[in-house]
N, C-alpha and C. Protein backbone atom coordinates (compact mmCIF):
# COMPACT_ATOMS: atom_id res chain seq x y z
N UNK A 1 7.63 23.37 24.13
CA UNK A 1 6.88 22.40 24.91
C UNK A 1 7.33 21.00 24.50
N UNK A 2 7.39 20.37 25.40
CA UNK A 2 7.78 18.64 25.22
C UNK A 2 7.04 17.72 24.59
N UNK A 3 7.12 16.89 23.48
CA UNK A 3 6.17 16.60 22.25
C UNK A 3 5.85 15.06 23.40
N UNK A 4 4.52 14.65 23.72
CA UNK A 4 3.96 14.15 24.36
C UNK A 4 3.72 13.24 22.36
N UNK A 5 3.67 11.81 23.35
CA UNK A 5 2.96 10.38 22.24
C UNK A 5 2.26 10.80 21.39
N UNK A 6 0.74 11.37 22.18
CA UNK A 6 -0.29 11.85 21.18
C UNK A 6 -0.33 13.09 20.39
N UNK A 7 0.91 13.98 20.97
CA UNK A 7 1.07 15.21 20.04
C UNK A 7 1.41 15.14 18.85
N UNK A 8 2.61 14.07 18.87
CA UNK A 8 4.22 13.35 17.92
C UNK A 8 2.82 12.83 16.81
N UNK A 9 1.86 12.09 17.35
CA UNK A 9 0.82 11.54 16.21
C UNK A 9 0.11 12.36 15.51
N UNK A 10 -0.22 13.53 16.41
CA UNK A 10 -0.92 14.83 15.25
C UNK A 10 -0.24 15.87 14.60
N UNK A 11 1.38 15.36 15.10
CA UNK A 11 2.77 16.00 13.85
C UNK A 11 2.62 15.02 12.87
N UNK A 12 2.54 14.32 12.99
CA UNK A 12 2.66 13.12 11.82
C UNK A 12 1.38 13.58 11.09
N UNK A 13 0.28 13.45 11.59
CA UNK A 13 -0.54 13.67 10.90
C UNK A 13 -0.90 14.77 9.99
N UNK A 14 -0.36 15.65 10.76
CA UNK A 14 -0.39 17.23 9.80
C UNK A 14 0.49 17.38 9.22
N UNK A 15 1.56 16.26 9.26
CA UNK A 15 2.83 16.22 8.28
C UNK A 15 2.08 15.19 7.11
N UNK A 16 0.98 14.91 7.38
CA UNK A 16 0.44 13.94 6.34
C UNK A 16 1.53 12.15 6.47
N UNK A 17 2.13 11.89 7.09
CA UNK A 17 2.90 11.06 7.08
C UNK A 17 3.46 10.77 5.58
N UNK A 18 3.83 12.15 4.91
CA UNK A 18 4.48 12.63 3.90
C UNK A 18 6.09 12.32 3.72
N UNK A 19 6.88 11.73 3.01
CA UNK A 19 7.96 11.63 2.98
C UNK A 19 8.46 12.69 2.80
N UNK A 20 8.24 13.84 2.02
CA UNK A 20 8.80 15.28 1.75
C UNK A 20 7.78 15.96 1.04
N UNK A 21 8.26 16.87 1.20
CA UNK A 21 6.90 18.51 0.29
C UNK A 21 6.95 17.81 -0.85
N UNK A 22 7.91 17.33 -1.76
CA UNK A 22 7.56 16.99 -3.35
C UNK A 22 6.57 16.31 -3.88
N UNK A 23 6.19 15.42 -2.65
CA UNK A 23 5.42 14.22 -2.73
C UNK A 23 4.21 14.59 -3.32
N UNK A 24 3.68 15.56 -3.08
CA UNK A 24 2.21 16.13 -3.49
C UNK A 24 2.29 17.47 -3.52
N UNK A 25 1.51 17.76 -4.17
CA UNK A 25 1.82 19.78 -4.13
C UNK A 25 0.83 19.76 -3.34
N UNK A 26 -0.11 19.38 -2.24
CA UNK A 26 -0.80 19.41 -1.00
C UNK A 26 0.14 19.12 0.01
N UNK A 27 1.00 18.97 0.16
CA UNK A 27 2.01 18.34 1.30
C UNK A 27 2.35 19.70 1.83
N UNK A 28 2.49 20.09 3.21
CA UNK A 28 3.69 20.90 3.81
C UNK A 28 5.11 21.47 3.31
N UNK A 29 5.43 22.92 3.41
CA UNK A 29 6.63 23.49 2.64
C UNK A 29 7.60 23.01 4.30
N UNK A 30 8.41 22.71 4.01
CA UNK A 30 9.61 22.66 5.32
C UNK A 30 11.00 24.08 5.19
N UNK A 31 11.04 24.54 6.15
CA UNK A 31 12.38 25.24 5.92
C UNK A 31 13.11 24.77 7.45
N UNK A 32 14.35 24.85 7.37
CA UNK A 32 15.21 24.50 8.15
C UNK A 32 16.02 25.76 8.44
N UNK A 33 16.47 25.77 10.06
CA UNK A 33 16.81 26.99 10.65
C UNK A 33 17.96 26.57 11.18
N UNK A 34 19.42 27.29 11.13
CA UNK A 34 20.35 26.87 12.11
C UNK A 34 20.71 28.10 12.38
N UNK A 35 22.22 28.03 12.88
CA UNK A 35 22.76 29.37 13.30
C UNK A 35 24.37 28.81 12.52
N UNK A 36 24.32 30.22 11.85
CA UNK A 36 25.85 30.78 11.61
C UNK A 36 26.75 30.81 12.44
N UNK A 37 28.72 30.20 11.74
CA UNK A 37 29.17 30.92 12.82
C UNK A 37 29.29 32.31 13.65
N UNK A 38 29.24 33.28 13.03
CA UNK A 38 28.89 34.41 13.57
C UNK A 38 27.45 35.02 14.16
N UNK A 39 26.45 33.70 14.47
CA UNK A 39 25.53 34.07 15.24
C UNK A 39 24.82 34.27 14.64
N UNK A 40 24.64 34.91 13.19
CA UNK A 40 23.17 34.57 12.31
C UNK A 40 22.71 33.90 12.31
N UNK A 41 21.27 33.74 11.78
CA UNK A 41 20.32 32.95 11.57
C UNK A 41 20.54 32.49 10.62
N UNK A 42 20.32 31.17 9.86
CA UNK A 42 20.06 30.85 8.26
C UNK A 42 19.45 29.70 8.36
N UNK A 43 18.68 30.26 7.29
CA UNK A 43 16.60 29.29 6.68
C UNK A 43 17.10 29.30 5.43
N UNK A 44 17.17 27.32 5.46
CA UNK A 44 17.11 26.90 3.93
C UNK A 44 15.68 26.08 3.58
N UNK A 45 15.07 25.99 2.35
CA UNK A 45 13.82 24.98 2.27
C UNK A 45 14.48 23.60 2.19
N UNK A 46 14.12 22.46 2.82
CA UNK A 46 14.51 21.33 2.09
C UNK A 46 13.30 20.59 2.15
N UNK A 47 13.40 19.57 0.93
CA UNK A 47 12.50 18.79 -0.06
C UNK A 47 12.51 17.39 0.49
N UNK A 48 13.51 17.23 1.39
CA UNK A 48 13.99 16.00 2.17
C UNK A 48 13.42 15.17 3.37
N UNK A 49 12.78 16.25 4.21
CA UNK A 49 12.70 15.57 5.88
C UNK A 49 11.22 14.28 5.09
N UNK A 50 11.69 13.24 6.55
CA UNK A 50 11.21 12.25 6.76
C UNK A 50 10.80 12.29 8.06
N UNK A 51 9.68 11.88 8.44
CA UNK A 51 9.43 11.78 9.57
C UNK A 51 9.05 10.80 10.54
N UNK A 52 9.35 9.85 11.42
CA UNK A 52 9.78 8.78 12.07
C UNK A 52 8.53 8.48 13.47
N UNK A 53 8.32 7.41 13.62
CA UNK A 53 8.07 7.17 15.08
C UNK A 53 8.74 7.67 16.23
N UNK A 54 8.47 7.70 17.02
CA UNK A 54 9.55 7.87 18.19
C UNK A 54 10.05 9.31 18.94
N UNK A 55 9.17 10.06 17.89
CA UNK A 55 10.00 11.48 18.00
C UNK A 55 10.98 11.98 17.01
N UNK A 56 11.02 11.06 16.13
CA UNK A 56 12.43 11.29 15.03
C UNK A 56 11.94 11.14 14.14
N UNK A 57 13.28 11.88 13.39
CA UNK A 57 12.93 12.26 11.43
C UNK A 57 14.56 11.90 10.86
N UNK A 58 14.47 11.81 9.41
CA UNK A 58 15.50 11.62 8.68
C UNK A 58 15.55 12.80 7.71
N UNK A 59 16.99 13.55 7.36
CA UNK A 59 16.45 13.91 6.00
C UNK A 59 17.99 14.11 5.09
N UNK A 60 18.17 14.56 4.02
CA UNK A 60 19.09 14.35 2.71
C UNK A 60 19.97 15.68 3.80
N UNK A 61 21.40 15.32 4.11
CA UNK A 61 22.35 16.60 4.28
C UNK A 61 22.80 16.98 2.69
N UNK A 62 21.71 17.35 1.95
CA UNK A 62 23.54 17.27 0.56
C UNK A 62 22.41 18.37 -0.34
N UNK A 63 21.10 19.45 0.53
CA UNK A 63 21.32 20.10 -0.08
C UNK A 63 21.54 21.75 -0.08
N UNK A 64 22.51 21.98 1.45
CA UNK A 64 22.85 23.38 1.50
C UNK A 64 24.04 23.18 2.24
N UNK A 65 25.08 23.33 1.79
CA UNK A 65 26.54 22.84 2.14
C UNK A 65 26.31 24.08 3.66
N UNK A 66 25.96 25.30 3.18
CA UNK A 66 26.19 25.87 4.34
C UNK A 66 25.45 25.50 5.98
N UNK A 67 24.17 25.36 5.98
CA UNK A 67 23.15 24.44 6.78
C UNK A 67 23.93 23.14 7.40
N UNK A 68 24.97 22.27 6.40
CA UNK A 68 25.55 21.04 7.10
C UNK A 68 26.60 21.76 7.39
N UNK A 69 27.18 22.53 6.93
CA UNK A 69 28.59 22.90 8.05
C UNK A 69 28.23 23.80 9.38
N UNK A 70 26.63 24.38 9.45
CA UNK A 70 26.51 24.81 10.93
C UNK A 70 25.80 23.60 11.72
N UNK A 71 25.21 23.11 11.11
CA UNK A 71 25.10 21.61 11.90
C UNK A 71 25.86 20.76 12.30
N UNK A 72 27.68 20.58 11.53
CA UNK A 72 28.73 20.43 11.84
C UNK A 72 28.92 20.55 13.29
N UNK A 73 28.92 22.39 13.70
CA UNK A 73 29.52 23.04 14.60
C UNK A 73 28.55 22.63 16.13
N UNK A 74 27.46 23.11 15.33
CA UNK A 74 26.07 23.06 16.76
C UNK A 74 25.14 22.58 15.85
N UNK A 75 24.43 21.32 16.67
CA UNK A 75 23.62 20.25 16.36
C UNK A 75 22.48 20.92 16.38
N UNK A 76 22.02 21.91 16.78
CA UNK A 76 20.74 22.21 17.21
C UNK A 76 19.96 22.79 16.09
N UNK A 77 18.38 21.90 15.81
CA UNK A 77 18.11 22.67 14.38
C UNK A 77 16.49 23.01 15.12
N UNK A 78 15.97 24.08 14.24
CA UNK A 78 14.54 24.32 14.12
C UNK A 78 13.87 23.88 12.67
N UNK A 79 12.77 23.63 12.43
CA UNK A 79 12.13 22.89 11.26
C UNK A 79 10.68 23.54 11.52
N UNK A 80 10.32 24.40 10.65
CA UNK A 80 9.14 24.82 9.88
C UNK A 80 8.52 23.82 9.17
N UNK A 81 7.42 23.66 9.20
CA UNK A 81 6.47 22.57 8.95
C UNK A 81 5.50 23.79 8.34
N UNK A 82 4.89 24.31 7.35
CA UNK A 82 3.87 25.15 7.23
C UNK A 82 3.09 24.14 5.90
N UNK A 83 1.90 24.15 6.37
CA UNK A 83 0.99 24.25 4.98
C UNK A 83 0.96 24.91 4.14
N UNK A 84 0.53 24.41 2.95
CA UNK A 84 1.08 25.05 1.19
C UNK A 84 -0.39 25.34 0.63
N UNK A 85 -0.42 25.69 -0.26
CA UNK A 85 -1.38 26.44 -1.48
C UNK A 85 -2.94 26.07 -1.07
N UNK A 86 -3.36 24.81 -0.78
CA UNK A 86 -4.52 24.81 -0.58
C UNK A 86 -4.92 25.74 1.24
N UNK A 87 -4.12 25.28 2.02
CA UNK A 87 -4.76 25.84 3.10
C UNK A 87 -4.95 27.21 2.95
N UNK A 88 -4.13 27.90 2.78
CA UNK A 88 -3.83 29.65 2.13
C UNK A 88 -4.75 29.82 1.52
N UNK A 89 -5.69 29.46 0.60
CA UNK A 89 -6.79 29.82 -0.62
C UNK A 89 -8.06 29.48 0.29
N UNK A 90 -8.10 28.14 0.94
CA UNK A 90 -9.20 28.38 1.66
C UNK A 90 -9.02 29.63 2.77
N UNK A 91 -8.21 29.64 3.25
CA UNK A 91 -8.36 30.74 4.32
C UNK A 91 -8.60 32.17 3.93
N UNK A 92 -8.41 32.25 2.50
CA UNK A 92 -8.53 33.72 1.48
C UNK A 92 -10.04 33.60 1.41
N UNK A 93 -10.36 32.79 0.63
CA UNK A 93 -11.69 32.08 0.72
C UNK A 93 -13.08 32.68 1.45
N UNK A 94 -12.30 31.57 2.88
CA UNK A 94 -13.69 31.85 3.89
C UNK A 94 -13.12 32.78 4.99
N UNK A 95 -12.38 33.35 4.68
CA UNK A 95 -11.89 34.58 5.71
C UNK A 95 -11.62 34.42 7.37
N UNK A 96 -10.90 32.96 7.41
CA UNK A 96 -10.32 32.32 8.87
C UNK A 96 -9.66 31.11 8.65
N UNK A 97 -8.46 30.74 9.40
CA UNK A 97 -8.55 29.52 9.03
C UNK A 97 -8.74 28.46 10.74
N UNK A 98 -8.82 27.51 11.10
CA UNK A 98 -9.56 26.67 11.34
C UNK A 98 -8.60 26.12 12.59
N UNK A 99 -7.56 25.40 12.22
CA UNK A 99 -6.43 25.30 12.78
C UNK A 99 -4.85 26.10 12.07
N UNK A 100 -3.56 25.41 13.04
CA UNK A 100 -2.49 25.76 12.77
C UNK A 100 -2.44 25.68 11.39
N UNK A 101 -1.21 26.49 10.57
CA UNK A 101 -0.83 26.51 9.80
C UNK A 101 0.27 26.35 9.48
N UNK A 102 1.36 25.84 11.24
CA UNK A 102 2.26 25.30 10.95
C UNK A 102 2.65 24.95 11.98
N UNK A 103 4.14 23.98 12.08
CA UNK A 103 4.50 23.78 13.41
C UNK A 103 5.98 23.52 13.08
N UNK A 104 6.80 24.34 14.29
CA UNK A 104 8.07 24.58 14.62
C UNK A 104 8.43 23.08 15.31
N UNK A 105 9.42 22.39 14.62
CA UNK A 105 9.91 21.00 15.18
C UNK A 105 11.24 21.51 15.83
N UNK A 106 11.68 21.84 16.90
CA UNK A 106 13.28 21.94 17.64
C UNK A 106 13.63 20.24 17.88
N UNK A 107 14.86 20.19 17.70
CA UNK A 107 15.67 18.79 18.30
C UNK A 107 17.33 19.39 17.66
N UNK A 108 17.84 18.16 17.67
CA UNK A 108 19.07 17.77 17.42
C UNK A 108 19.53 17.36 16.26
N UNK A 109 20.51 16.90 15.70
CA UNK A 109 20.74 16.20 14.56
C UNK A 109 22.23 15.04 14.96
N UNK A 110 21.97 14.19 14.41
CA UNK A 110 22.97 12.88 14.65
C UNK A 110 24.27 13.45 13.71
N UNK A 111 25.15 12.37 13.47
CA UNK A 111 26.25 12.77 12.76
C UNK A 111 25.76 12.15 11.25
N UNK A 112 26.30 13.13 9.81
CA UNK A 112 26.19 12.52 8.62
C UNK A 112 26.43 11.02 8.48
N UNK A 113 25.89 10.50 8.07
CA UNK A 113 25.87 9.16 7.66
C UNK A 113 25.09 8.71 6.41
N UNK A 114 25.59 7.70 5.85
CA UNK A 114 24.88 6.97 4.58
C UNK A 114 23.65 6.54 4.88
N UNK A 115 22.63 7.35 3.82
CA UNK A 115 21.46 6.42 3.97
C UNK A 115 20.82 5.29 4.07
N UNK A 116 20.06 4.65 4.22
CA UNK A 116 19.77 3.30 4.36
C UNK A 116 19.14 2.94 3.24
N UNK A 117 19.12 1.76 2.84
CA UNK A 117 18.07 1.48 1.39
C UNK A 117 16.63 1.73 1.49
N UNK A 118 16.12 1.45 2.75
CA UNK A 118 14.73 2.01 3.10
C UNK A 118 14.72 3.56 2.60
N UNK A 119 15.25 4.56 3.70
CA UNK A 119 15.66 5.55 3.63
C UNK A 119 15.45 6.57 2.38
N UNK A 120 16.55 5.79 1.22
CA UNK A 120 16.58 6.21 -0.09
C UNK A 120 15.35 6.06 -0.64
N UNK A 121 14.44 4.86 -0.47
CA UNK A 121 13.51 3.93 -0.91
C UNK A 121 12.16 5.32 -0.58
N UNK A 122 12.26 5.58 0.33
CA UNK A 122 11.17 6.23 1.24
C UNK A 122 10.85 7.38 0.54
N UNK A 123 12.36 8.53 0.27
CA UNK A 123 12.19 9.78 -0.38
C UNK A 123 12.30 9.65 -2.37
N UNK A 124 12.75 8.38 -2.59
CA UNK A 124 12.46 8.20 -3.97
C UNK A 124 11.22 8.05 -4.75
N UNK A 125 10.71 7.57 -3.86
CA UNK A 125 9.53 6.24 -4.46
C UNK A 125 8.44 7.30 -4.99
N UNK A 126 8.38 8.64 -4.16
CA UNK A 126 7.46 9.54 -4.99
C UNK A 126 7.57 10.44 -5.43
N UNK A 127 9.30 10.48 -5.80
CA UNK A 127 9.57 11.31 -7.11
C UNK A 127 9.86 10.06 -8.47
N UNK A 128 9.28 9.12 -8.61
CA UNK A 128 9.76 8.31 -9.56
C UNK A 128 9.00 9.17 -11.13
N UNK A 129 7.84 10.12 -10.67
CA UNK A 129 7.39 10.39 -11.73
C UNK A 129 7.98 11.22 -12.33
N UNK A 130 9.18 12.06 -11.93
CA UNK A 130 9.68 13.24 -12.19
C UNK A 130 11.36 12.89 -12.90
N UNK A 131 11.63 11.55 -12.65
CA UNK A 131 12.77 10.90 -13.23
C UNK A 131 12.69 11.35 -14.51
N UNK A 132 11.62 11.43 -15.41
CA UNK A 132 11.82 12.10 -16.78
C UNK A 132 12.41 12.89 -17.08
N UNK A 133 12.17 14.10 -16.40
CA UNK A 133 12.61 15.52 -16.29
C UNK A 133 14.30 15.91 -15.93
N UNK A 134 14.26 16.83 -16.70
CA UNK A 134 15.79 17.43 -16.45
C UNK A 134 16.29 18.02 -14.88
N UNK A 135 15.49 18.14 -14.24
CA UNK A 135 15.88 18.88 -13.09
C UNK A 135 16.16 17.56 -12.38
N UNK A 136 15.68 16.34 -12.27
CA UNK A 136 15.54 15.28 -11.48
C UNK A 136 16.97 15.06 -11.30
N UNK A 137 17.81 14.78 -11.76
CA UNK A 137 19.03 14.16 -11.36
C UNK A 137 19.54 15.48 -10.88
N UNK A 138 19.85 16.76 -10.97
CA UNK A 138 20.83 17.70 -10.48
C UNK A 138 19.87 17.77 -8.97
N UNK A 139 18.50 17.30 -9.24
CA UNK A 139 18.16 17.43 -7.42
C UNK A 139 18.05 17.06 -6.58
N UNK A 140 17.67 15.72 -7.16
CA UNK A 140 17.71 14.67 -6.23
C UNK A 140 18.22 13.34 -6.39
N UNK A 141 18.75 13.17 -7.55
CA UNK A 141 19.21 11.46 -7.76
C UNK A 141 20.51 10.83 -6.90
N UNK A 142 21.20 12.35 -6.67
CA UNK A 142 22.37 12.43 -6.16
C UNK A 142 22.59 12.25 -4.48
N UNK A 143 21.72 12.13 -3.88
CA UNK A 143 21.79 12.27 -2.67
C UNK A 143 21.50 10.72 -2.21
N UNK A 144 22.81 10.72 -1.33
CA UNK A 144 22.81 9.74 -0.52
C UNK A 144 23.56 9.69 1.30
N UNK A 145 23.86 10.70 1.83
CA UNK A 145 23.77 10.79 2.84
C UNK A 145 22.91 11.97 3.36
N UNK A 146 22.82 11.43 4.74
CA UNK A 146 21.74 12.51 5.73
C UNK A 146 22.21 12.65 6.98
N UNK A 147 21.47 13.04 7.72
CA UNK A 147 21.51 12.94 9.39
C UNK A 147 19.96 12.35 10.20
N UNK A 148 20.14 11.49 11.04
CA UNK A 148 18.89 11.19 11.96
C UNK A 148 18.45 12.87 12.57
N UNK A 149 17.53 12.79 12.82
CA UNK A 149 17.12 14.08 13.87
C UNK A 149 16.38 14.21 14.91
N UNK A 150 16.53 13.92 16.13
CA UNK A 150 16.19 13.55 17.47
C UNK A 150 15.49 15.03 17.89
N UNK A 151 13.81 14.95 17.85
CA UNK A 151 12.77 15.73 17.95
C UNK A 151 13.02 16.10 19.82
N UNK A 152 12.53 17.56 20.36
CA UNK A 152 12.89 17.33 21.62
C UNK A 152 11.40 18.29 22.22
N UNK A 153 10.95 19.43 21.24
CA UNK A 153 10.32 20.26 21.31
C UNK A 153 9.57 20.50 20.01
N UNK A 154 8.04 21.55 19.79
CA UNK A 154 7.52 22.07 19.01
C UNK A 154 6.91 22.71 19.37
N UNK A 155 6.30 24.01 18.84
CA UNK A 155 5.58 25.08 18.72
C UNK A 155 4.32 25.28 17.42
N UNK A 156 3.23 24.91 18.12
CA UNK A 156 2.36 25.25 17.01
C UNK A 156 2.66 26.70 16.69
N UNK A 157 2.30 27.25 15.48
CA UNK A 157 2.25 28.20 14.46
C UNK A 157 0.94 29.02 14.81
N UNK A 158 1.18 30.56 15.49
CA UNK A 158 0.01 30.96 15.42
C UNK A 158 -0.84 31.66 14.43
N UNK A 159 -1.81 31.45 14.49
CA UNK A 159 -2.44 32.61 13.16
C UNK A 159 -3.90 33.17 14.01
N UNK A 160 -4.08 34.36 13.73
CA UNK A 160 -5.08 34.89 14.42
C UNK A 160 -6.05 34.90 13.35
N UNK A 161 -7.24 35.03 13.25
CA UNK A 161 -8.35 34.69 12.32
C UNK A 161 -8.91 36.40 11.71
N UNK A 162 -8.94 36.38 10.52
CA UNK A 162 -9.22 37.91 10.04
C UNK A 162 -10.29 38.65 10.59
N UNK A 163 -10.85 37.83 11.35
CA UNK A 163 -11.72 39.07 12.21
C UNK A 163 -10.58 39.83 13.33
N UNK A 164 -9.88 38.96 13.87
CA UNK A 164 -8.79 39.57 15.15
C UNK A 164 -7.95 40.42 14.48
N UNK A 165 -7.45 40.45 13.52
CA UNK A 165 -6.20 41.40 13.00
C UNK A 165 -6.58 42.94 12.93
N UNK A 166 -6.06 43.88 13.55
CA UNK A 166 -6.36 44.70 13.63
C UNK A 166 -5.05 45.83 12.29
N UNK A 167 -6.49 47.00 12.20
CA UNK A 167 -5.34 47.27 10.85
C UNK A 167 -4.39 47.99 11.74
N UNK A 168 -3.27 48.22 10.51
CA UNK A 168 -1.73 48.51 10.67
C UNK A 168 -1.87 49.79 11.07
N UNK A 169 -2.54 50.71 10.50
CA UNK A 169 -2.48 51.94 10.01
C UNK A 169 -2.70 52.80 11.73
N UNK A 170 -3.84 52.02 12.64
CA UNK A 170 -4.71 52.23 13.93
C UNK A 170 -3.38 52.00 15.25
């Protein structure tokens, strides 16, 4: 379906207007979907997307070499947006959950290019606490190009509520 003004605002919003999952361990997990050359599927997580006015997002190409060389070939990506640990526990919880639990972003992707100082600025600024740590530089200090990503479509995420699920076994 075609992401209408006021939809694009309640992606944002359920994206938390989050620079990336790292930002908070309440933030959204993202995985990214392309296609192989041989027509497979392949889902990587990235820690990266940004998400933009306009219909558009930014995010780091530099961390699944294979993902940027099918984006290379065919531009066309899918983006998983799902909620993380808290929504899941309440829904264990009170036995439903309420709304989506995620949403499928389809668009395009621009050509690699150098980030912008904003850009860098945007996905840094809330890992500055993690600069201590040993993992910080092999994961993220290093990245400095991405791709724009021109939003075209989305699919809310369905979930049926544990009264509807019927067992497996029936």
């Amino acid at each position: 379906m075609t992401i209408s003004d006021k939809e694009w605002s309640t992606i944002l919003k359920f994206y938390s207007n989050s620079t990336h999952a790292t930002s908070s361990p309440v933030k959204p997990y993202c995985a990214f979907a392309t296609v192989d050359e041989d027509g497979s599927p392949r889902v990587a997580p990235y820690t990266s997307l940004i998400l933009r006015g306009n219909k558009q997002g930014f995010y780091f190409d530099e961390q699944s070499r294979q993902t940027s060389s099918n984006l290379e070939r065919d531009k066309r990506l899918c983006i998983l947006i799902v909620k993380t640990k808290w929504f899941w526990i309440k829904t264990v919880i009170f036995g439903r959950c309420e709304h989506t639990p995620g949403i499928r972003l389809l668009g395009e992707v621009g050509k690699k290019r150098e980030a912008t100082e904003q850009e860098l600025h945007s996905f840094k600024r809330p890992l500055k606490r993690l600069k201590l740590f040993k993992g910080y530089e092999p994961i993220w200090d290093f990245m400095k190009y991405g791709r724009d990503i021109y939003f075209d479509s989305f699919e809310p995420v369905k979930c049926r509520t544990i009264t509807e699920i019927e067992p497996i076994y029936a």
